[in-house]
Protein backbone atom coordinates (compact mmCIF):
# COMPACT_ATOMS: atom_id res chain seq x y z
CA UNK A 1 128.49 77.61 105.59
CA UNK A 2 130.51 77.34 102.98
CA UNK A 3 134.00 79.89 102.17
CA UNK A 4 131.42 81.11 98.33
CA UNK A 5 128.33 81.56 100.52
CA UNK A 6 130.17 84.01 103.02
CA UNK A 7 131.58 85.85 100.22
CA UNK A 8 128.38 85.84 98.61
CA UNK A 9 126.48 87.31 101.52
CA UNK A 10 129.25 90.09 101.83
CA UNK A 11 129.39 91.19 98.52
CA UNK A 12 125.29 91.48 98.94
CA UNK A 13 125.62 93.30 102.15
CA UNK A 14 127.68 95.74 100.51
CA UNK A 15 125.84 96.45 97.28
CA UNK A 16 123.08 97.13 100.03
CA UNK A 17 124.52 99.86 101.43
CA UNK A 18 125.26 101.57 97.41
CA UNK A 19 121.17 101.64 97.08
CA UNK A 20 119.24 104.12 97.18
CA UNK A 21 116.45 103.91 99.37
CA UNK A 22 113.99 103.55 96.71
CA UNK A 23 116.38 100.67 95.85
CA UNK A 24 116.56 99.31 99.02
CA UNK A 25 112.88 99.80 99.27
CA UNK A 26 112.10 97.80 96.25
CA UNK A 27 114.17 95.31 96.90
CA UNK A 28 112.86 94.93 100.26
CA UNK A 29 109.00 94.28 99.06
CA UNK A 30 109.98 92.16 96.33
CA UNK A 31 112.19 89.73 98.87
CA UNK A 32 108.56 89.97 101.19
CA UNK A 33 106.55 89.12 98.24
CA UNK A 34 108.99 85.93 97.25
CA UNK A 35 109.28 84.81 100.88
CA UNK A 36 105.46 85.33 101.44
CA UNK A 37 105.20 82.32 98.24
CA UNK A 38 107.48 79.90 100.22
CA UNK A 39 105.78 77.00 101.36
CA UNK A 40 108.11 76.22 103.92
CA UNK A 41 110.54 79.46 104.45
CA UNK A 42 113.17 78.62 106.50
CA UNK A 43 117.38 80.56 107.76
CA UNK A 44 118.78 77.84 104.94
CA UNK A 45 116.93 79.26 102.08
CA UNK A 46 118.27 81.95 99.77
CA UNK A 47 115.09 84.31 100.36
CA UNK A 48 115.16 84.25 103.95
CA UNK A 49 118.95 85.33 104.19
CA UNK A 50 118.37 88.40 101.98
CA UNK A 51 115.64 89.38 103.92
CA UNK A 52 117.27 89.73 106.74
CA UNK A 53 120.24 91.21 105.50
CA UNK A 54 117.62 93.80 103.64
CA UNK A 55 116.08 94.57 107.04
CA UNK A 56 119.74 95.15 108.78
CA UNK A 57 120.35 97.19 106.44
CA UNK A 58 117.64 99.53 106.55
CA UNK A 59 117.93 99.19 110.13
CA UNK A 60 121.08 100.74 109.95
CA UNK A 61 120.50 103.35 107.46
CA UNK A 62 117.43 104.87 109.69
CA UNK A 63 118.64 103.86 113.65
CA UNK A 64 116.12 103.16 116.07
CA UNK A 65 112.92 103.29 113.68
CA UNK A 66 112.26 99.78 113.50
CA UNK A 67 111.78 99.71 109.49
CA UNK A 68 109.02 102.75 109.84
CA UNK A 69 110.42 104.36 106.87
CA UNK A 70 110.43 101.76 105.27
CA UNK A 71 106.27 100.86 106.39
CA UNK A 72 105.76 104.55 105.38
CA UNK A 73 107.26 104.02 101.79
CA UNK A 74 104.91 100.99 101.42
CA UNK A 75 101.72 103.61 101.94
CA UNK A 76 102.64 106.13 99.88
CA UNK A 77 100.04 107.31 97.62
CA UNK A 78 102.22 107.29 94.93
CA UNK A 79 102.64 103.64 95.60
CA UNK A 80 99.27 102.53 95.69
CA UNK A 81 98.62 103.77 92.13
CA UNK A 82 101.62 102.13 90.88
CA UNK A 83 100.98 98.34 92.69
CA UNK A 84 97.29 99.03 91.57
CA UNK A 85 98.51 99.68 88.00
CA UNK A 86 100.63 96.75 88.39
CA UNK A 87 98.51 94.47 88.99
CA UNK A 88 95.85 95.32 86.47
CA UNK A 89 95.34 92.61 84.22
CA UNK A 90 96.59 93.18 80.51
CA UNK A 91 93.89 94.57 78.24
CA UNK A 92 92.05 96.40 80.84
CA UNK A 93 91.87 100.13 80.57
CA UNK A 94 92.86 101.88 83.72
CA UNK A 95 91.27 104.14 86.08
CA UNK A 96 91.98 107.13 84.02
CA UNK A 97 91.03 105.43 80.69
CA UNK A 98 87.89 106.10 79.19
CA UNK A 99 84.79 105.66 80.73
């Protein structure tokens, strides 16, 4: 590992711990969703390292809970409607839209 990486991966680490845990939260499902479309994920790849660091870092925000807030932010109701909305194609009217 190289003297940039290291400094790269700190400087990461620490703008973890500034987030809010919506932040964190986000950031955490989006790094799922882009290691999910690897083909091959592997420790070497960009992804994979911020992953991890994402999980230690809401491992140490909430001790001994094993990402559960984290699991319960994922099924909030809240969130549903929002990924739903999301992932509505364009020029389809929504569930509230007219019928």
């Amino acid at each position: 590992m190289t003297g940039f990486a290291i400094v790269q991966e700190r400087a990461f680490a620490a703008a973890l711990e500034e987030m809010t845990d919506d932040e964190l939260f986000n950031l955490m499902r989006d790094l799922e969703m882009r290691g999910e479309a690897l083909d091959r994920p592997s420790p070497a790849d960009e992804i994979f390292a911020k992953l991890v660091l994402t999980e230690s870092a809401i491992e140490r925000r909430f001790p001994g809970q094993m990402l559960r807030p984290y699991k319960d932010w994922l099924r909030r109701p809240e969130r549903s409607k929002r990924r739903a909305v999301a992932r509505q194609p364009a020029g389809h009217a929504s569930a509230g839209g007219l019928h």
